[in-house]
N, C-alpha and C. Protein backbone atom coordinates (compact mmCIF):
# COMPACT_ATOMS: atom_id res chain seq x y z
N UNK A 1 9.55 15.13 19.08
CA UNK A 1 9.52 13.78 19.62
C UNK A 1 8.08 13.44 20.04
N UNK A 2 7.35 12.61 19.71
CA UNK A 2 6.25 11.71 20.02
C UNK A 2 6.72 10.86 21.16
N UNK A 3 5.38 10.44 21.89
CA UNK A 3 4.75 9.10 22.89
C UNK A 3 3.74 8.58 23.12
N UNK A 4 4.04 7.51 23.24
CA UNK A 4 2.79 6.45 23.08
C UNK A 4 1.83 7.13 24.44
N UNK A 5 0.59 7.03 23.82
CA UNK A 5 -0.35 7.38 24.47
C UNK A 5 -0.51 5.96 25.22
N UNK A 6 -1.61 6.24 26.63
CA UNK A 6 -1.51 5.18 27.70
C UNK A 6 -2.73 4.45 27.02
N UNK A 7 -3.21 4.02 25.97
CA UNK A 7 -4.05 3.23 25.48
C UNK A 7 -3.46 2.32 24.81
N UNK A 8 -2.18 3.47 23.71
CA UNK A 8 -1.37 2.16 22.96
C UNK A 8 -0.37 1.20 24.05
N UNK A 9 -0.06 2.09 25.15
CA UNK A 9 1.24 1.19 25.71
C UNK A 9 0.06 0.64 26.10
N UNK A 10 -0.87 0.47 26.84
CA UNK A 10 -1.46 -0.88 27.24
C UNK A 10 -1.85 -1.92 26.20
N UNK A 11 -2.07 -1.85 24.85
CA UNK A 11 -2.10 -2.73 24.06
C UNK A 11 -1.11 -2.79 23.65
N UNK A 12 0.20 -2.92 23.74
CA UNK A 12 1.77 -3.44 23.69
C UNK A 12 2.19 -4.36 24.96
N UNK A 13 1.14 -4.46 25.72
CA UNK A 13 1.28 -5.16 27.25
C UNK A 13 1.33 -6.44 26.95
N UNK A 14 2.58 -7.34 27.42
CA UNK A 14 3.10 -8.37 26.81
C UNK A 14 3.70 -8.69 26.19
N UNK A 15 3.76 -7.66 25.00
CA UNK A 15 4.79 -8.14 23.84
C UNK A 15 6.31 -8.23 23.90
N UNK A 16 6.74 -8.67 23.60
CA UNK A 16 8.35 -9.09 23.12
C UNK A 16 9.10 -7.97 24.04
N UNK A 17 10.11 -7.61 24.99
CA UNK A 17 10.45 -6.47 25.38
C UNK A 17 11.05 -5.46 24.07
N UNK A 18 11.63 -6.62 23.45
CA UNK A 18 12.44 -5.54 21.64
C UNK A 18 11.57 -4.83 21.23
N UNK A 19 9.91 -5.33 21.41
CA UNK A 19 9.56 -4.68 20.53
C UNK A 19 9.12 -2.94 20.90
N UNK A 20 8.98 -3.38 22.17
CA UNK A 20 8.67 -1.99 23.24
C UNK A 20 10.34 -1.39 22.93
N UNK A 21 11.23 -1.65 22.93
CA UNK A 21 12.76 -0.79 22.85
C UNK A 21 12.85 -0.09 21.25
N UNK A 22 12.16 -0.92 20.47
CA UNK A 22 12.02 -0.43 18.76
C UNK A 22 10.86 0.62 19.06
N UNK A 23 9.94 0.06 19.27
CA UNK A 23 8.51 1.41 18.88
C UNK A 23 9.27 2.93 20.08
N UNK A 24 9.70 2.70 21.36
CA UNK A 24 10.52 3.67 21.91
C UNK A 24 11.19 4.28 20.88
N UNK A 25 12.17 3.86 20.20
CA UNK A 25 13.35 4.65 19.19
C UNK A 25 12.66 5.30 18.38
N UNK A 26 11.87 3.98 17.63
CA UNK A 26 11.05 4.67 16.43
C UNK A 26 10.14 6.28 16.78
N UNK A 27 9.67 6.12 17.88
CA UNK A 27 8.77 7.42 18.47
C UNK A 27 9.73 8.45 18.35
N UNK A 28 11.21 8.89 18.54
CA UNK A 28 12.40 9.33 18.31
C UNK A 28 12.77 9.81 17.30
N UNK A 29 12.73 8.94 16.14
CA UNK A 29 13.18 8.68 14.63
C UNK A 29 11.95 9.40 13.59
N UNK A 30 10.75 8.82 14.24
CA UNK A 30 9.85 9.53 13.01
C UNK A 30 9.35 10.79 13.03
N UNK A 31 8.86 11.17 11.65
CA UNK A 31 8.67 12.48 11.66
C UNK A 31 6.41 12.32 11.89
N UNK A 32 6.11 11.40 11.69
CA UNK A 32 4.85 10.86 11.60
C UNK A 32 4.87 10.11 12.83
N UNK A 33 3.83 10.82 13.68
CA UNK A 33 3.35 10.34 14.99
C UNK A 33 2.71 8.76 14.67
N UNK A 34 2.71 8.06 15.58
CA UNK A 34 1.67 6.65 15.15
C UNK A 34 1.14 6.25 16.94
N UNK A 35 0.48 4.99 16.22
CA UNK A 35 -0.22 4.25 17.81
C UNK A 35 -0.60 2.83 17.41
N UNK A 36 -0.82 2.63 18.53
CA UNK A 36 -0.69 0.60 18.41
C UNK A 36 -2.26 0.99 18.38
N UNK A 37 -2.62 0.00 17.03
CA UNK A 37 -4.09 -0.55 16.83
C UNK A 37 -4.51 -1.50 18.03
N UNK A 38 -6.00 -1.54 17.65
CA UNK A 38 -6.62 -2.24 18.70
C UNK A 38 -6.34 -3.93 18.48
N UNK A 39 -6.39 -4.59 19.21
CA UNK A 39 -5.81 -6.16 18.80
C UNK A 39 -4.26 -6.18 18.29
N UNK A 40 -3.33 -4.74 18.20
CA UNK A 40 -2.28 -4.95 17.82
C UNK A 40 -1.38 -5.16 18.56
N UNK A 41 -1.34 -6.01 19.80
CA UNK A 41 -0.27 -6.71 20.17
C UNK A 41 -0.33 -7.53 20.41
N UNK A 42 0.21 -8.23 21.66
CA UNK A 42 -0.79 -9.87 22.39
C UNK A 42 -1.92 -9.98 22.08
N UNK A 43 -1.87 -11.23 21.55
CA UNK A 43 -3.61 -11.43 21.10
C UNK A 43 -3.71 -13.14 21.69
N UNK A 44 -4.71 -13.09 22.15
CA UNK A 44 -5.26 -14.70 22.74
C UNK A 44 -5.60 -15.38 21.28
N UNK A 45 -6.44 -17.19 22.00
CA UNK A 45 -6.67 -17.74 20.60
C UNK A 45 -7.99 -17.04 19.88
N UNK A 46 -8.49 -16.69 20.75
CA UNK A 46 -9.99 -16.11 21.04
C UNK A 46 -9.93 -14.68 19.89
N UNK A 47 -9.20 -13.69 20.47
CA UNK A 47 -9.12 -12.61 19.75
C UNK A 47 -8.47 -12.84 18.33
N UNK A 48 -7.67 -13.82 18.14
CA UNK A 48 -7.26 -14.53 16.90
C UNK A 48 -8.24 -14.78 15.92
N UNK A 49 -9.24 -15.32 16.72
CA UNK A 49 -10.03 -16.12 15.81
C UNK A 49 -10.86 -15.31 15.30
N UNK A 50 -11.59 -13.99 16.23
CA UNK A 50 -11.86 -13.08 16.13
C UNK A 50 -12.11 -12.41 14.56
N UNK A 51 -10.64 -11.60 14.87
CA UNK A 51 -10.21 -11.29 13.85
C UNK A 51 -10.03 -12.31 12.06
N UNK A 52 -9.50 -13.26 12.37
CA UNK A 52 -10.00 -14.13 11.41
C UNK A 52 -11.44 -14.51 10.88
N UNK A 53 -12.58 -14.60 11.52
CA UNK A 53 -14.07 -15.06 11.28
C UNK A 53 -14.16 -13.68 10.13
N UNK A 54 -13.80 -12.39 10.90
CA UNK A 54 -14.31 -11.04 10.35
C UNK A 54 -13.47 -10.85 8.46
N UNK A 55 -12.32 -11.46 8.04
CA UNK A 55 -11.32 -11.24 7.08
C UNK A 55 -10.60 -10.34 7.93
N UNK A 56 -10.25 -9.85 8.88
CA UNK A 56 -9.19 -9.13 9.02
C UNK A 56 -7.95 -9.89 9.02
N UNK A 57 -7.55 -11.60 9.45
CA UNK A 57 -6.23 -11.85 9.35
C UNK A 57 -6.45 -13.24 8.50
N UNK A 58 -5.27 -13.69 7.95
CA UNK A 58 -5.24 -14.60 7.74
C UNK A 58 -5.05 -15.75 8.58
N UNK A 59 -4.57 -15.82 9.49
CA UNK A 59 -4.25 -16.57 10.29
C UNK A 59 -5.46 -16.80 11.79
N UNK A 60 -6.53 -18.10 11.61
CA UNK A 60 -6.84 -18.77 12.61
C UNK A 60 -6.89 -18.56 14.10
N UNK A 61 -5.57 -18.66 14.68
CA UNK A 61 -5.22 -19.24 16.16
C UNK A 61 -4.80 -19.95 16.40
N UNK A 62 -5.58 -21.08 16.06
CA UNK A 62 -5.61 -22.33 16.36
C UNK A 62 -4.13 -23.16 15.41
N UNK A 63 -4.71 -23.70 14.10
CA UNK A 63 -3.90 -24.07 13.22
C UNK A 63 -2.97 -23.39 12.45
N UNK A 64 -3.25 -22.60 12.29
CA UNK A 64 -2.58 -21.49 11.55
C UNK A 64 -2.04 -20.05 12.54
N UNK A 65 -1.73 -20.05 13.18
CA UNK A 65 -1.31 -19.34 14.77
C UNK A 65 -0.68 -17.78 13.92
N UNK A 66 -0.78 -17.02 14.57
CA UNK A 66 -0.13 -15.56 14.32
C UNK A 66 0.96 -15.32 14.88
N UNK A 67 2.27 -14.44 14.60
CA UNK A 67 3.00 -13.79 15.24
C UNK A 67 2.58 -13.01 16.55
N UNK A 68 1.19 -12.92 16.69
CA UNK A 68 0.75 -11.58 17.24
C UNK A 68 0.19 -12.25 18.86
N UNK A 69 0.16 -13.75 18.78
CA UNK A 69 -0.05 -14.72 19.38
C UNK A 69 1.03 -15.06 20.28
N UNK A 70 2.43 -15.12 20.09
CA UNK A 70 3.52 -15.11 20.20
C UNK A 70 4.22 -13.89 21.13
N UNK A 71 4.02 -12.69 21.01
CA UNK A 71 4.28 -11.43 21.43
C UNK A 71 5.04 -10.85 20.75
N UNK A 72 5.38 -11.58 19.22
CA UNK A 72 6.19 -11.08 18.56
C UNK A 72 6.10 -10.37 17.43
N UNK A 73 4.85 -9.59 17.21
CA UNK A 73 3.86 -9.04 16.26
C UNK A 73 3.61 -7.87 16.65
N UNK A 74 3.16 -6.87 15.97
CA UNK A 74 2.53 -5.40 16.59
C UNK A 74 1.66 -4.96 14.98
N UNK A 75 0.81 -4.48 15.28
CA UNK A 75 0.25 -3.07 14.13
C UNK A 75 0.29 -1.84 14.51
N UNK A 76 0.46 -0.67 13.71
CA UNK A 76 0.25 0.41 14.32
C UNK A 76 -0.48 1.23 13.34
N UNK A 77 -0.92 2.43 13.43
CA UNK A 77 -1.80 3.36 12.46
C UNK A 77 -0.99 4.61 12.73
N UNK A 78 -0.93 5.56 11.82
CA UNK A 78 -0.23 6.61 11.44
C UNK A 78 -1.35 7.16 11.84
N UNK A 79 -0.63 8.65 12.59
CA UNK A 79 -1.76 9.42 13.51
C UNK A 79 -1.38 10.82 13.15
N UNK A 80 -2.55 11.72 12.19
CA UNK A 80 -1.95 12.70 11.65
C UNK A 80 -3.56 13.56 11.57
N UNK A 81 -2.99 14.59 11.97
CA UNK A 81 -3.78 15.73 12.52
C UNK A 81 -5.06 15.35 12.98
N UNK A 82 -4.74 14.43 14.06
CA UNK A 82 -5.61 14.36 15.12
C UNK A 82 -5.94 13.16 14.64
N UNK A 83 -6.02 12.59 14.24
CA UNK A 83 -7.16 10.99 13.58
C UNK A 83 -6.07 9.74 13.10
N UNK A 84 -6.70 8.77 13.56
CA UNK A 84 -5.86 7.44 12.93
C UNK A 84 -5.62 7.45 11.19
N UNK A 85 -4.88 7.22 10.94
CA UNK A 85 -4.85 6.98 9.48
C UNK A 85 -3.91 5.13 8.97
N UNK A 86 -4.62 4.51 8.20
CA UNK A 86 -3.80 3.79 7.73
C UNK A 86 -3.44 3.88 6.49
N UNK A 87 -3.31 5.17 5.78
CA UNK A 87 -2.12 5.51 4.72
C UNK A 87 -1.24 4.97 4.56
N UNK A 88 -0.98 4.58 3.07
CA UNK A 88 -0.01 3.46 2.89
C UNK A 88 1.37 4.67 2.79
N UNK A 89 1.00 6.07 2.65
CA UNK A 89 2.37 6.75 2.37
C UNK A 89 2.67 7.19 4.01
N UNK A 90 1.91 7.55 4.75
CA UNK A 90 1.98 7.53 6.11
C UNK A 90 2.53 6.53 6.56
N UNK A 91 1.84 5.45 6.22
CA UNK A 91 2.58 3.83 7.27
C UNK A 91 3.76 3.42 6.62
N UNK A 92 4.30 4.24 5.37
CA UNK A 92 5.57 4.10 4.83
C UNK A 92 7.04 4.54 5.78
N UNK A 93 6.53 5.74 5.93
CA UNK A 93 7.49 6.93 7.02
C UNK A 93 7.18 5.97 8.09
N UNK A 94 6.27 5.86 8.85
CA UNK A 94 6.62 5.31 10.17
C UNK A 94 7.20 3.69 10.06
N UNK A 95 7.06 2.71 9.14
CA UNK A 95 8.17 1.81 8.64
C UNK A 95 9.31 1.99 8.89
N UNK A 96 9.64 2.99 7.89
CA UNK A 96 11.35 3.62 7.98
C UNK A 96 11.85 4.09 9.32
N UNK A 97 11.18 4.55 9.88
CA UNK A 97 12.11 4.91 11.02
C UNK A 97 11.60 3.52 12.22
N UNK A 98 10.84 2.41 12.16
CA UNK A 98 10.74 1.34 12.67
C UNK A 98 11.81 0.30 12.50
N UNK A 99 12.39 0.28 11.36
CA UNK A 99 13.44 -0.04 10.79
C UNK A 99 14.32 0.07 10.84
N UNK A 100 14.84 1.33 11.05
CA UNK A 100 16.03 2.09 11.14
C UNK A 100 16.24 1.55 13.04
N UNK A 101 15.19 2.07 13.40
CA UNK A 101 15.54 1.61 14.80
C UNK A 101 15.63 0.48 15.64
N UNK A 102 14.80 -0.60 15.06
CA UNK A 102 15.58 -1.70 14.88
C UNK A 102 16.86 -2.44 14.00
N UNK A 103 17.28 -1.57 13.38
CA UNK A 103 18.92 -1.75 13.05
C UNK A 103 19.83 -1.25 14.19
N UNK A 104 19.56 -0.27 14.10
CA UNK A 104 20.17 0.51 15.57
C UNK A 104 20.71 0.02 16.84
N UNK A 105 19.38 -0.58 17.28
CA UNK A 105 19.36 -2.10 18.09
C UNK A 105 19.95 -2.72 17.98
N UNK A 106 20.19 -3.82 16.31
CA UNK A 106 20.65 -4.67 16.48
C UNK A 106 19.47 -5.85 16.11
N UNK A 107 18.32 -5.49 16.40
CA UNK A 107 17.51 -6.60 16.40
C UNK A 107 16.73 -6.63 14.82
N UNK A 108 16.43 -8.02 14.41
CA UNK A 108 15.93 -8.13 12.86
C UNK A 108 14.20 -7.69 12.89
N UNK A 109 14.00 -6.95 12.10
CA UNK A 109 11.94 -6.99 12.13
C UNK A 109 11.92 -6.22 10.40
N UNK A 110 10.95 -7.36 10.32
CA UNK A 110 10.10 -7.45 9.30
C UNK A 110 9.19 -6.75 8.96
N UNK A 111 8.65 -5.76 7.82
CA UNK A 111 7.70 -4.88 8.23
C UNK A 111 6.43 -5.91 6.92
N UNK A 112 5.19 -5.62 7.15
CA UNK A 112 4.42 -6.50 5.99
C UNK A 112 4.16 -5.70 4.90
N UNK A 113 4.69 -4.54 4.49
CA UNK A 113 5.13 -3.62 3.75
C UNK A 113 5.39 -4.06 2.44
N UNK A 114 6.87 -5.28 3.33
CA UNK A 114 7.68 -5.32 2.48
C UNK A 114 7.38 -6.75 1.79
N UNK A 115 6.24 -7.70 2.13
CA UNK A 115 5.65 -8.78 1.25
C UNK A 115 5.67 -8.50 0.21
N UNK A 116 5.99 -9.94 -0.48
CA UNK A 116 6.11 -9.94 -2.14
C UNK A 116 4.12 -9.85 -2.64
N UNK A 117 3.74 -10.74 -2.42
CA UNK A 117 2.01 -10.95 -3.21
C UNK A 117 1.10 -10.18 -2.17
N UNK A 118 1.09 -9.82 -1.01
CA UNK A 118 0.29 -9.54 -0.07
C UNK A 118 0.66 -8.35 0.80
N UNK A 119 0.30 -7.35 1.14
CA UNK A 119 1.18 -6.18 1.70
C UNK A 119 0.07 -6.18 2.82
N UNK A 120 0.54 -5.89 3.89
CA UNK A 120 0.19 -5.77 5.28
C UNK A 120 1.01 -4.47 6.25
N UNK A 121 0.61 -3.33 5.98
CA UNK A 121 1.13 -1.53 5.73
C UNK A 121 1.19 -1.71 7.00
N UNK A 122 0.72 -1.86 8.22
CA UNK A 122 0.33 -1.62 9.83
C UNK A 122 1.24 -2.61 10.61
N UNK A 123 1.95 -3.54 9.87
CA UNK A 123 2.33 -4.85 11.18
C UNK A 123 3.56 -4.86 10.72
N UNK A 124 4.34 -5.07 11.93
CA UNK A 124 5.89 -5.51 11.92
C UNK A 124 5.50 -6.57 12.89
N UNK A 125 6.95 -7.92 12.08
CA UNK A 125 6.96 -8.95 12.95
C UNK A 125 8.27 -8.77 13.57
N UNK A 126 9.20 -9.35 14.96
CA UNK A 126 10.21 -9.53 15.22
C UNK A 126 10.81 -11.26 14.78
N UNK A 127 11.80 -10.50 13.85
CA UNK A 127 12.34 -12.01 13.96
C UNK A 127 13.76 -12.19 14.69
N UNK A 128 13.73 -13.38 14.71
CA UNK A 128 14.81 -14.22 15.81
C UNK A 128 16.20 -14.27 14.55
N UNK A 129 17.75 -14.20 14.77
CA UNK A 129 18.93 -14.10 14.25
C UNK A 129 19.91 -12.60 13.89
């Protein structure tokens, strides 16, 4: 069993409570340790835009607003023998059991995995139904 180190839970500070009850399970479920990236939770318009000026997101702030804006967004990086990794076969496994544990729940999330034209390996959104 894995836990969030006190760097990632403070960048999960804010977000959605589901999403803190999913990454809990998931820490449970996977066999691949992970951690919340930097900017990967609550993000202001500021840090939005941020990230947008650089190509890291598509999304603005402003007009074009993020999930991540919302509290309903997270990234995380697969953390394997000692070092961040964003491995797409790494960020696969920790998907699956992100997934699984939000079924579990009950609650719907989206991983950007699973985009048709654009794959986004690190971010799950929560959706609402």
């Amino acid at each position: 069993m894995f836990k969030l180190s006190n760097t990632s839970k403070k960048r999960l500070e804010g977000v959605d409570h589901r999403i803190i009850e999913i990454v809990d399970l998931a820490l449970n479920i996977t066999k691949i340790d992970f951690g919340v990236s930097e900017y990967g939770g609550l993000r202001t318009v500021k840090q939005q835009k941020f990230l947008f000026d650089r190509g890291l997101s598509k999304c603005d702030g402003t007009k074009n607003k993020s999930y991540h804006q919302s509290g309903k967004a997270f990234d995380v990086y697969a953390y394997v023998d000692g070092k961040a990794s964003w491995s797409r076969a790494f960020l696969t496994q920790v998907a699956a059991a992100m997934l699984q544990a939000a079924s579990v729940l009950g609650y719907k999330l989206e991983w950007g995995g699973h985009w048709g034209s654009w794959q986004d390996y690190p971010h799950f959104e929560l959706k609402e139904g």
